[in-house]
N, C-alpha and C. Protein backbone atom coordinates (compact mmCIF):
# COMPACT_ATOMS: atom_id res chain seq x y z
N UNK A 1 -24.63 5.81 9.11
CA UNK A 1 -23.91 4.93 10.01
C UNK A 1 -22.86 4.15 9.21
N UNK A 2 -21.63 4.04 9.60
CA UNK A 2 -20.45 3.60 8.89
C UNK A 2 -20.48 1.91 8.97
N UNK A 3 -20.41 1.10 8.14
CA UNK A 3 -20.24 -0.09 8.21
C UNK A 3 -19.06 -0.45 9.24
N UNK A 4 -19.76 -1.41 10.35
CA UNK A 4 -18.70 -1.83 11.28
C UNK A 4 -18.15 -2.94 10.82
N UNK A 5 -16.47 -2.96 10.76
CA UNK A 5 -15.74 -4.64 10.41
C UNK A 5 -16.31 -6.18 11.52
N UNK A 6 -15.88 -7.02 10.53
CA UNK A 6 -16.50 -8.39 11.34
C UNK A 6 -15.64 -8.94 12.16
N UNK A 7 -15.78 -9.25 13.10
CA UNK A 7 -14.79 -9.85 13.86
C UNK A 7 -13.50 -9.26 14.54
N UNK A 8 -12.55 -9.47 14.16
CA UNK A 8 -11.40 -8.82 14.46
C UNK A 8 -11.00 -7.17 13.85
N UNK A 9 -11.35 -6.92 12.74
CA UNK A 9 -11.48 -6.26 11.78
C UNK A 9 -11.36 -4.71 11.97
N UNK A 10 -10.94 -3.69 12.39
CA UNK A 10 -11.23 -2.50 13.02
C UNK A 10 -11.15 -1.39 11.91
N UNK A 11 -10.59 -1.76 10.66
CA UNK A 11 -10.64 -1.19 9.43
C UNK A 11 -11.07 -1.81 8.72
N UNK A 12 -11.74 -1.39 7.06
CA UNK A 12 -11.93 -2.48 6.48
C UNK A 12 -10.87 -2.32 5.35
N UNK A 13 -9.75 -0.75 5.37
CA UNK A 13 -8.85 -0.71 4.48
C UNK A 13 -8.61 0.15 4.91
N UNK A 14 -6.71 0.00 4.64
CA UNK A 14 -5.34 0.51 5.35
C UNK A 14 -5.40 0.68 4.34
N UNK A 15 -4.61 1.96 3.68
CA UNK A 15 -4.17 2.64 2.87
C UNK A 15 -2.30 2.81 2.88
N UNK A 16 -1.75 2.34 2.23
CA UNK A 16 -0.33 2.40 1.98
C UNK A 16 0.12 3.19 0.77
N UNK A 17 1.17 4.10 0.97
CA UNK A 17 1.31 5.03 0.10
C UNK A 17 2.62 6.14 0.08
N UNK A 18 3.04 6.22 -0.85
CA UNK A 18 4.39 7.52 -0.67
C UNK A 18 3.21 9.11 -1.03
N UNK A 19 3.33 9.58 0.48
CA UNK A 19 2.44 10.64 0.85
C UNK A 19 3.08 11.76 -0.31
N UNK A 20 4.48 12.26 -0.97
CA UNK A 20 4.49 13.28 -1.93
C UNK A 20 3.78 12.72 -3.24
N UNK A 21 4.06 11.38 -3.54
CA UNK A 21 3.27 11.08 -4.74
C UNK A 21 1.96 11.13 -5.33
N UNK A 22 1.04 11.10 -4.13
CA UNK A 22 -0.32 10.55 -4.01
C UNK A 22 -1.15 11.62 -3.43
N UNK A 23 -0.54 11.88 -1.95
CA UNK A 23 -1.71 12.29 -1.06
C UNK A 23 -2.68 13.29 -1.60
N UNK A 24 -1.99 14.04 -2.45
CA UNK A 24 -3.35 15.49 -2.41
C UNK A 24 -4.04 15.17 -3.91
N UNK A 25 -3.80 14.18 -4.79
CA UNK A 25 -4.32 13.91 -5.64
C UNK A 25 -4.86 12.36 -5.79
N UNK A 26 -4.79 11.73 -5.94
CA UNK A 26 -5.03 10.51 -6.20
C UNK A 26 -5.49 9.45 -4.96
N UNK A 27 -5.10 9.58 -3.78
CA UNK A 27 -5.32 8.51 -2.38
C UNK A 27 -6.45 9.94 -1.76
N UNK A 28 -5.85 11.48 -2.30
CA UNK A 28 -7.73 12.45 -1.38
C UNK A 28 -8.80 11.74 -2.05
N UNK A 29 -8.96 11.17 -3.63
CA UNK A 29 -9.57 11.16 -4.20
C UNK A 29 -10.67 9.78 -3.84
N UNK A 30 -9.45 8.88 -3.98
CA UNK A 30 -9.83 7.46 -3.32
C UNK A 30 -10.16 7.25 -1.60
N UNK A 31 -9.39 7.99 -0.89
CA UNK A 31 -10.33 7.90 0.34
C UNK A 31 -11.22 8.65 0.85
N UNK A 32 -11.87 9.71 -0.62
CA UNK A 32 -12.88 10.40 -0.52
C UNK A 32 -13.92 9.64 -0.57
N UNK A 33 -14.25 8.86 -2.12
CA UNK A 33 -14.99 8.20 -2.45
C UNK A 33 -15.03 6.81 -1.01
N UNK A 34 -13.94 6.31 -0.57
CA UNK A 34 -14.28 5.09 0.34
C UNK A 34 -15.02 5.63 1.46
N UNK A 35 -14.85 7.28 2.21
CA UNK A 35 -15.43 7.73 3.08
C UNK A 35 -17.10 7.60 2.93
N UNK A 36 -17.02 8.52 1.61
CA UNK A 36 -18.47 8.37 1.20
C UNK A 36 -19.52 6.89 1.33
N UNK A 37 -18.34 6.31 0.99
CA UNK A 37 -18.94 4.91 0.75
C UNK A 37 -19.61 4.27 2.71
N UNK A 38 -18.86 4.69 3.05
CA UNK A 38 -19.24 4.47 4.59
C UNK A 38 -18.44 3.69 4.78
N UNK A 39 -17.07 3.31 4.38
CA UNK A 39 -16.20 2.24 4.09
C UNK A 39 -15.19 2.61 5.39
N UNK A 40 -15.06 1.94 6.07
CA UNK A 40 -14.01 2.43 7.22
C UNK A 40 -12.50 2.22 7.02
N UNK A 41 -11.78 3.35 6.37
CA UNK A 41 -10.54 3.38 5.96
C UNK A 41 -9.88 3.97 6.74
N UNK A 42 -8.36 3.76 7.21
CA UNK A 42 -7.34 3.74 7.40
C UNK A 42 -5.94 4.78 6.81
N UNK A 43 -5.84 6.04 7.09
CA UNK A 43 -5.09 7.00 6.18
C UNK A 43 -3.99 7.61 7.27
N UNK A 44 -2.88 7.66 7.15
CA UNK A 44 -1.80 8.14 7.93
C UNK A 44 -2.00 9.88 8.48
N UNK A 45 -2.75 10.17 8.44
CA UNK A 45 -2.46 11.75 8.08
C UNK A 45 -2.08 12.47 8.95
N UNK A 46 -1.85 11.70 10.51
CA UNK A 46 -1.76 12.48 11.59
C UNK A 46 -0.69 11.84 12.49
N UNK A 47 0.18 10.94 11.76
CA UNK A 47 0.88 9.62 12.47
C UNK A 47 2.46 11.18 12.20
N UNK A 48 3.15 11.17 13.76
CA UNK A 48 4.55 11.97 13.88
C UNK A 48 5.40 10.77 12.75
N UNK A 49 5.91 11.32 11.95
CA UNK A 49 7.23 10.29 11.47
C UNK A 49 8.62 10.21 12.00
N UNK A 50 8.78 9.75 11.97
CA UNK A 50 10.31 8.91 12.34
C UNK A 50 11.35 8.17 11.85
N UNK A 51 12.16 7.53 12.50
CA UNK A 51 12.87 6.52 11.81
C UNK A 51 12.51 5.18 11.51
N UNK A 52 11.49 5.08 13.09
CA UNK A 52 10.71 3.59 12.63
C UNK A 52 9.29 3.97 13.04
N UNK A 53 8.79 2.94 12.05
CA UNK A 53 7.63 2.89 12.29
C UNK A 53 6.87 2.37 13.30
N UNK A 54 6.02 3.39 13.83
CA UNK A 54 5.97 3.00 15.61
C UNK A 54 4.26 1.33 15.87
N UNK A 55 4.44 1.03 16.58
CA UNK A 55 3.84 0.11 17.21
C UNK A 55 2.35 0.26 16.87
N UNK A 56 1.74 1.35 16.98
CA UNK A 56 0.50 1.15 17.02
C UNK A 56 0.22 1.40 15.24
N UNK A 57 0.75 1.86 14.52
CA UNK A 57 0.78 1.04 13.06
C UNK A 57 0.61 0.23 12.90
N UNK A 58 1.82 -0.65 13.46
CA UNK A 58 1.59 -1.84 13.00
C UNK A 58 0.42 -2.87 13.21
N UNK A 59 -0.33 -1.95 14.65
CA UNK A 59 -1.68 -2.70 15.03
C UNK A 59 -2.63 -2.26 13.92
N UNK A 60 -2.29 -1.28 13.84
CA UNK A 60 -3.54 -1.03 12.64
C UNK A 60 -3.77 -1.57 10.80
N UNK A 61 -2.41 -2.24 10.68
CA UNK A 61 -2.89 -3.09 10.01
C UNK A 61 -3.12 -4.07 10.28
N UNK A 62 -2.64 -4.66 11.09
CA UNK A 62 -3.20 -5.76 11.40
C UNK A 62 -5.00 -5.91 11.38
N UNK A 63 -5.16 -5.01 12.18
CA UNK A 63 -6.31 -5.21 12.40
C UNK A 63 -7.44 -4.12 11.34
N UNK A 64 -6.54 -4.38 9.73
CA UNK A 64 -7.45 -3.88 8.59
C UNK A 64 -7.90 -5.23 7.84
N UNK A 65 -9.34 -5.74 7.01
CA UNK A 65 -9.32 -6.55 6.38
C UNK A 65 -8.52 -6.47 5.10
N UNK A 66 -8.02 -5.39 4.58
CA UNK A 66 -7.90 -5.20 2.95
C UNK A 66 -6.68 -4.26 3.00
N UNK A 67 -5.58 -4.64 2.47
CA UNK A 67 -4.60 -3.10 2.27
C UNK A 67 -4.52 -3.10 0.86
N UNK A 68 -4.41 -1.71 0.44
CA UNK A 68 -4.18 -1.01 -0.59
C UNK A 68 -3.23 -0.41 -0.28
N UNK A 69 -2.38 -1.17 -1.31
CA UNK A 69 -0.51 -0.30 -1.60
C UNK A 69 -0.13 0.04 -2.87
N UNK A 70 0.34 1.24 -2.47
CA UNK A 70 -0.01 2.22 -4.19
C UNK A 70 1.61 2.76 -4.55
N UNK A 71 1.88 1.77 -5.58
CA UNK A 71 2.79 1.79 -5.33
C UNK A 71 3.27 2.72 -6.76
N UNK A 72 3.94 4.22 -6.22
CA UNK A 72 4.26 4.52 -7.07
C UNK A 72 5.53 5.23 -7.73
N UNK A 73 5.81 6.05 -7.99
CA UNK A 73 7.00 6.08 -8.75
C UNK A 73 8.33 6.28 -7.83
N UNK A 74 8.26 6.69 -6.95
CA UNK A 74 9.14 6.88 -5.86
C UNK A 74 8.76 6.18 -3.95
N UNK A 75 7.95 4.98 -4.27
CA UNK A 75 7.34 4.34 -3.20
C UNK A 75 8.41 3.67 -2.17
N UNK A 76 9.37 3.52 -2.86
CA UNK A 76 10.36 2.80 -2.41
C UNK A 76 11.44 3.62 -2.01
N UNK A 77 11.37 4.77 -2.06
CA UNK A 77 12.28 5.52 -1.24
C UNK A 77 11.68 5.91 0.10
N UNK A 78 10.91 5.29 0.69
CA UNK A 78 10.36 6.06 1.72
C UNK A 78 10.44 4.20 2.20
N UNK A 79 11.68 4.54 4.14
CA UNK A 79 11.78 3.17 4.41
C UNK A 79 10.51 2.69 4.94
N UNK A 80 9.72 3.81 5.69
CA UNK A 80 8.75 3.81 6.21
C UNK A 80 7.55 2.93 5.48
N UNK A 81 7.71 3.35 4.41
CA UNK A 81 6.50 2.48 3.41
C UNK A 81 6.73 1.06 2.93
N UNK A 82 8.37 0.80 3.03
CA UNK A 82 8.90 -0.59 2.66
C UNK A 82 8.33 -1.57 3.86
N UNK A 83 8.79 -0.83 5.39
CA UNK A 83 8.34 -1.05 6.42
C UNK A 83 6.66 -2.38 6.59
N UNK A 84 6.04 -1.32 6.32
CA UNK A 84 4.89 -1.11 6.16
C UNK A 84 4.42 -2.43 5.06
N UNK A 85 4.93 -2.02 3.96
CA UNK A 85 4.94 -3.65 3.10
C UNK A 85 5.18 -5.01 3.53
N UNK A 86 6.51 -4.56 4.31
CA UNK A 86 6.45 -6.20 5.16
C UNK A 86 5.86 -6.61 5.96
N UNK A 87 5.01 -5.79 6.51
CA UNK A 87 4.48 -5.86 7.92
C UNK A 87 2.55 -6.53 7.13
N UNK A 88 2.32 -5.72 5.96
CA UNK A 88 1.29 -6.06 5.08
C UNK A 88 1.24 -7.74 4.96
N UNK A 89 2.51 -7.64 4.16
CA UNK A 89 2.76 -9.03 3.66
C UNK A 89 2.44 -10.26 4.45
N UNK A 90 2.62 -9.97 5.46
CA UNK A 90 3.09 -11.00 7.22
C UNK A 90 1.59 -11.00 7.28
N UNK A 91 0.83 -10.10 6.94
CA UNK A 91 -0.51 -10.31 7.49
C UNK A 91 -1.44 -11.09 7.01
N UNK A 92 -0.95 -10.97 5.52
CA UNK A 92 -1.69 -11.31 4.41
C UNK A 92 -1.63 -12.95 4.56
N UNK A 93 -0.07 -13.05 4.93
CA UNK A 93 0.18 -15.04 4.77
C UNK A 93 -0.48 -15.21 6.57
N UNK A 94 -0.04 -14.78 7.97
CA UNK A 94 -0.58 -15.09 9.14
C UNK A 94 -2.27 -14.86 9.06
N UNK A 95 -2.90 -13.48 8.53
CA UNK A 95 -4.25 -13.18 8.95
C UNK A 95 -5.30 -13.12 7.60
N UNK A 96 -4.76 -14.35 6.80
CA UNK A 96 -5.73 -13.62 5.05
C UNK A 96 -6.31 -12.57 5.13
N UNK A 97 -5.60 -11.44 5.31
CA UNK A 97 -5.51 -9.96 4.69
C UNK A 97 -5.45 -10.41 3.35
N UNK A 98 -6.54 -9.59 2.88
CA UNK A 98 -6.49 -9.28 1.65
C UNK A 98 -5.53 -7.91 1.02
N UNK A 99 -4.78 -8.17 0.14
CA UNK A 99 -3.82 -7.08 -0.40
C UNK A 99 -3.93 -6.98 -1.98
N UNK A 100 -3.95 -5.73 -2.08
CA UNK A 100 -4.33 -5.09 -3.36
C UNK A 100 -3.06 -3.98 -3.66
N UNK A 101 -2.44 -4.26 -4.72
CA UNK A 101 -1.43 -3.58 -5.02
C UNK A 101 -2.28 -2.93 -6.36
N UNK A 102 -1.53 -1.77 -6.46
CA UNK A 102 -2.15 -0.17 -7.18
C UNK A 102 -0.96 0.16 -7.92
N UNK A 103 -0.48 -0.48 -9.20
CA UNK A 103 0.23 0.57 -9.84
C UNK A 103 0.46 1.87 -10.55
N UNK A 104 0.22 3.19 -9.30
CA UNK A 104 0.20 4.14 -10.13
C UNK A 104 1.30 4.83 -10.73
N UNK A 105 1.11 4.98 -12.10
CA UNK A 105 1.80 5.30 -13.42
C UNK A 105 3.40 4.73 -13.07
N UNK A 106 3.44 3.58 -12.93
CA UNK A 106 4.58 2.49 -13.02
C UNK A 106 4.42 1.47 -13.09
N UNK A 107 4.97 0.77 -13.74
CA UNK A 107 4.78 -0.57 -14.89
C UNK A 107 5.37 -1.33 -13.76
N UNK A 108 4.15 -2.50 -13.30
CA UNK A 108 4.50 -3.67 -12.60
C UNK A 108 5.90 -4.40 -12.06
N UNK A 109 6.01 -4.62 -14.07
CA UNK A 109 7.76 -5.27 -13.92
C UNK A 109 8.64 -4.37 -13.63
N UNK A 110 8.72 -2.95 -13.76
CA UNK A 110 9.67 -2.01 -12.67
C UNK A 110 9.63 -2.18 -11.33
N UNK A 111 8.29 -2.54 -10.55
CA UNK A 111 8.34 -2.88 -9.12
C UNK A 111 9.33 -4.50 -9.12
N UNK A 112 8.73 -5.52 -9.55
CA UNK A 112 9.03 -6.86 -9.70
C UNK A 112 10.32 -6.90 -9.86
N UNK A 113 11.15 -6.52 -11.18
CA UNK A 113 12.26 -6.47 -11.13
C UNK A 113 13.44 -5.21 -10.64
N UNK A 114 12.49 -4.31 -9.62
CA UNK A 114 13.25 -3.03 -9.16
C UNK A 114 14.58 -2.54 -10.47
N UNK A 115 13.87 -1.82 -11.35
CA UNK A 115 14.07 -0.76 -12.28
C UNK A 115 14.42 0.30 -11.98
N UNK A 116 14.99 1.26 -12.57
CA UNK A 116 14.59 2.43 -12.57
C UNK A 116 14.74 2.80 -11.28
N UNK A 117 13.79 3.80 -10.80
CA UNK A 117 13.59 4.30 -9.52
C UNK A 117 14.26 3.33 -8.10
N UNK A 118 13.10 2.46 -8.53
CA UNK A 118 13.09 1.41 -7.43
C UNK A 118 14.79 0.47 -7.22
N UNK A 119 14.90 0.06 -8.36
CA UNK A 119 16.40 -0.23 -8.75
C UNK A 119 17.49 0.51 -7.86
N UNK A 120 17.64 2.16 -8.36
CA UNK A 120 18.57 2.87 -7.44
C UNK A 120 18.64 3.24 -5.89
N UNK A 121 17.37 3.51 -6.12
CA UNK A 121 16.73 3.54 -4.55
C UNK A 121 17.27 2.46 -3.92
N UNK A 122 17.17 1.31 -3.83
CA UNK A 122 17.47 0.00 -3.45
C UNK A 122 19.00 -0.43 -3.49
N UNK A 123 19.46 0.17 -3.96
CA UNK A 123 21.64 0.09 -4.32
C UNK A 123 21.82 0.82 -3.30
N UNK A 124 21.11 1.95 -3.39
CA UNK A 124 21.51 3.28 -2.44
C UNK A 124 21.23 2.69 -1.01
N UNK A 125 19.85 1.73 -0.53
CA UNK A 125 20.06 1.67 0.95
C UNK A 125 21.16 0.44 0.76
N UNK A 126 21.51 -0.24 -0.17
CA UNK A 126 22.87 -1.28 0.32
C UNK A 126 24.09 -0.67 0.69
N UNK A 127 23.98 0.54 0.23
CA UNK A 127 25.43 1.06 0.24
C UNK A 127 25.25 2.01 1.68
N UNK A 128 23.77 2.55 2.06
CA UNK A 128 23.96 3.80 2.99
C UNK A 128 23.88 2.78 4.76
N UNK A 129 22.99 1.23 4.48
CA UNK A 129 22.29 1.12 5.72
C UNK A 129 23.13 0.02 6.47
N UNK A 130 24.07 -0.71 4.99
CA UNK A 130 24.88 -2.01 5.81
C UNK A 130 24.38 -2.60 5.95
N UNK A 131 22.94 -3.14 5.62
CA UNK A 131 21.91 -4.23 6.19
C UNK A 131 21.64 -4.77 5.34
N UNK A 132 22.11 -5.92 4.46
CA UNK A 132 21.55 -6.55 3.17
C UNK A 132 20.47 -7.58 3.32
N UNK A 133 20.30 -7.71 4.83
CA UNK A 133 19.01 -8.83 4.91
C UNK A 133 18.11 -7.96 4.87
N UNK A 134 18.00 -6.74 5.51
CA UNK A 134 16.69 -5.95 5.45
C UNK A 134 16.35 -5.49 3.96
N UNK A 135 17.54 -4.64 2.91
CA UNK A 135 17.11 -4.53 1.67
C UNK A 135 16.85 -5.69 1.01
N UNK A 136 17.25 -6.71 1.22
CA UNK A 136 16.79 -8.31 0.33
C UNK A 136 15.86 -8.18 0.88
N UNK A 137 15.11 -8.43 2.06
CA UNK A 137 14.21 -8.42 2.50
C UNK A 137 12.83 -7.08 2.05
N UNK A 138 13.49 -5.94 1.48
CA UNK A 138 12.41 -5.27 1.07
C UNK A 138 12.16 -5.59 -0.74
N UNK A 139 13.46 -6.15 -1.29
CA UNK A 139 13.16 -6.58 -2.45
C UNK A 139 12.45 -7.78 -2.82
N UNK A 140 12.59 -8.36 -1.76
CA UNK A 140 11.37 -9.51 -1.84
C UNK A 140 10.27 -9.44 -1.86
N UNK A 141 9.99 -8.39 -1.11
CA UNK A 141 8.64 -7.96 -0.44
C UNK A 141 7.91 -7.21 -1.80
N UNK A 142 9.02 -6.57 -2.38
CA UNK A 142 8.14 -5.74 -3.64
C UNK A 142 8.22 -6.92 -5.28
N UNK A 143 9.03 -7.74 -4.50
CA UNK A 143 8.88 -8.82 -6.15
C UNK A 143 7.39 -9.58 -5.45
N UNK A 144 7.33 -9.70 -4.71
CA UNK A 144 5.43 -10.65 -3.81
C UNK A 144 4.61 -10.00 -4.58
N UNK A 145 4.34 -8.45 -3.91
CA UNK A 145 3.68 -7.70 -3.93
C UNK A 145 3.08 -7.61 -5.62
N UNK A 146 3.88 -7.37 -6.47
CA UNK A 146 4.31 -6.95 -8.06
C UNK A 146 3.44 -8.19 -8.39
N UNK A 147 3.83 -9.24 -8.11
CA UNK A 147 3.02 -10.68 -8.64
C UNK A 147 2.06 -11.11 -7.81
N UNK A 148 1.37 -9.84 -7.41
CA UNK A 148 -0.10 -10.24 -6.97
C UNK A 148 -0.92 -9.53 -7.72
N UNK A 149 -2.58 -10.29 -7.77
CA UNK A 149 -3.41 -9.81 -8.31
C UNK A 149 -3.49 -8.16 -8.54
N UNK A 150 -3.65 -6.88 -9.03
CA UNK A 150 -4.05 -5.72 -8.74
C UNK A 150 -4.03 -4.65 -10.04
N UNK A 151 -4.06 -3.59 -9.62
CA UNK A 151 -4.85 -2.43 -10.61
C UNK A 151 -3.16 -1.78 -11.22
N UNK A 152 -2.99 -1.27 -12.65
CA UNK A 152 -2.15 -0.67 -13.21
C UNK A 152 -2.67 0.29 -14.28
N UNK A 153 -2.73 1.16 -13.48
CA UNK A 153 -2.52 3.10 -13.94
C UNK A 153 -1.48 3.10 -15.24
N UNK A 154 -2.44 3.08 -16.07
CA UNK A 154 -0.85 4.19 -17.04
C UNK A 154 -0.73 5.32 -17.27
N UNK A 155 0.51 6.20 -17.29
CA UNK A 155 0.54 7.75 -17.36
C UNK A 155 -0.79 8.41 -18.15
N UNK A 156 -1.30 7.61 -19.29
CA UNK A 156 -2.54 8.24 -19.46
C UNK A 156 -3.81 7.68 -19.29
N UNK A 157 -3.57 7.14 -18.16
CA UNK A 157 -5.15 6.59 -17.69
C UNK A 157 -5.98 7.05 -17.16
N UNK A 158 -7.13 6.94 -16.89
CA UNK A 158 -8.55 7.91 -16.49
C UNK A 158 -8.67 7.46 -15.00
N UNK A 159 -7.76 8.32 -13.94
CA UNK A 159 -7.99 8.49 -12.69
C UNK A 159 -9.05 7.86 -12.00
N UNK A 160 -10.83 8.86 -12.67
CA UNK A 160 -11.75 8.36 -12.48
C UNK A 160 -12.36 7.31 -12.18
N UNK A 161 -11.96 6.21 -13.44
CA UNK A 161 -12.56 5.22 -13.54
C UNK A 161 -11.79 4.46 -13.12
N UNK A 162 -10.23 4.36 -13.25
CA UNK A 162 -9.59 3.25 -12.37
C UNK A 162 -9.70 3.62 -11.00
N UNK A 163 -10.29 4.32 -10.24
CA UNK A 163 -10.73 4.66 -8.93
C UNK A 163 -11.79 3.48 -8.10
N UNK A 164 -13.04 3.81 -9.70
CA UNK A 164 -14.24 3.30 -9.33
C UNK A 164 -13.78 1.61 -9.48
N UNK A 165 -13.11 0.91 -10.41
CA UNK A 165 -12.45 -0.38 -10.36
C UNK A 165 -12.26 -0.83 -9.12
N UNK A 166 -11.51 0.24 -8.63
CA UNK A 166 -10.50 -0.09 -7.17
C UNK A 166 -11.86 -0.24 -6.11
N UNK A 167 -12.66 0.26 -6.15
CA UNK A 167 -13.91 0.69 -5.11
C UNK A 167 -14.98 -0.39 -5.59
N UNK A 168 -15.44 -0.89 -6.73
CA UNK A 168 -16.20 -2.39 -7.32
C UNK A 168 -15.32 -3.37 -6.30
N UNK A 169 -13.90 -3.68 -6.25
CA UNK A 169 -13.33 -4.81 -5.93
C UNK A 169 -13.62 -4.82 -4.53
N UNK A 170 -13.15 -3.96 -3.93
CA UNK A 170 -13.26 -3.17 -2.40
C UNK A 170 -15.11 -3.61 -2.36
N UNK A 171 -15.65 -3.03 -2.48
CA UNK A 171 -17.32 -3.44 -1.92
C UNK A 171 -17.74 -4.88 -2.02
N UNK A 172 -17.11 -5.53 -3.16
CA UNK A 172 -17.11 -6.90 -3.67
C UNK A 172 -16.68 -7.80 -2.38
N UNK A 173 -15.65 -7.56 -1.69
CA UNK A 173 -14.59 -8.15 -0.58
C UNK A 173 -15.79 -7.91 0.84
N UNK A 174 -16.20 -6.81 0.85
CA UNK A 174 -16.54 -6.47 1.90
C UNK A 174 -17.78 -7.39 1.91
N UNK A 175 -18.88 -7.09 0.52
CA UNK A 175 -19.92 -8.20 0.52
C UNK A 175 -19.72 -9.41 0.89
N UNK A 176 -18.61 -10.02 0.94
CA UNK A 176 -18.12 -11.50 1.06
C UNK A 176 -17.71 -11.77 2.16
């Protein structure tokens, strides 16, 4: 029998993620183990995509206790997932959602100070979308995010065990 959330709660973790980076390795792995766990998680796998991200998303985080956003080397090219961050964020300060940022194999201060990837990615929607409140607005969202508590992967880190980290903190939250 799957642990039911308390209260409002209908997940106990939303999963956020750039689906080429992750999905078939690293988030199968982690929402294998949370399944197992009897942990009631939250995984996109069947959501049509679009241009925006539709409505009943956004209910579903809401109504997760915990998001995990994994943020990784190309996370920020996908608006959908920036989306998704702000919508996290909003929850975290309106509904103490708990949020857990996941740096896999990218160094914090590349999210924080948008580097690299994240850096161009981020020029590119100023120049393609005309909307500088929405990209300020997603660069904010990933300088928050960056300077919150959470887990950092390095290119040669043990999958495994920073898994089981992620899943100690996760059962820890839920006990509480």
């Amino acid at each position: 029998m799957a642990l039911q959330p308390a209260l409002s709660w209908v997940y106990y973790v939303f999963l956020s993620f750039k689906g080429e980076d992750v999905r078939h390795n690293f988030i199968s792995h982690l929402y294998d183990i949370l399944c197992r766990r009897r942990i009631n998680t939250y995984i996109d796998e069947h959501l049509e995509r679009g241009n925006e991200i539709s409505p009943v998303l956004f209910k579903t985080i809401e109504e997760s206790r915990i998001s995990i956003i994994v943020l990784s080397e190309n996370y920020a090219s996908s608006t959908w997932c920036l989306e998704e961050l702000i919508k996290i964020l909003e929850c975290k300060e309106m509904k103490q959602q708990i949020v857990l940022p996941v740096f896999y194999k990218v160094d914090p201060s590349i999210v924080r100070k948008q580097k690299e990837n994240y850096g161009k990615t981020l020029a590119n929607y100023k120049d393609k979308l005309n909307d500088d409140t929405k990209v300020d607005g997603w660069k904010a969202a990933l300088n928050e995010v960056a300077n919150l508590f959470g887990f950092h992967l390095k290119k040669d880190g043990n999958e495994s065990e920073f898994i089981h980290s992620i899943i100690q903190l996760v059962d820890s939250n839920i006990i509480n």
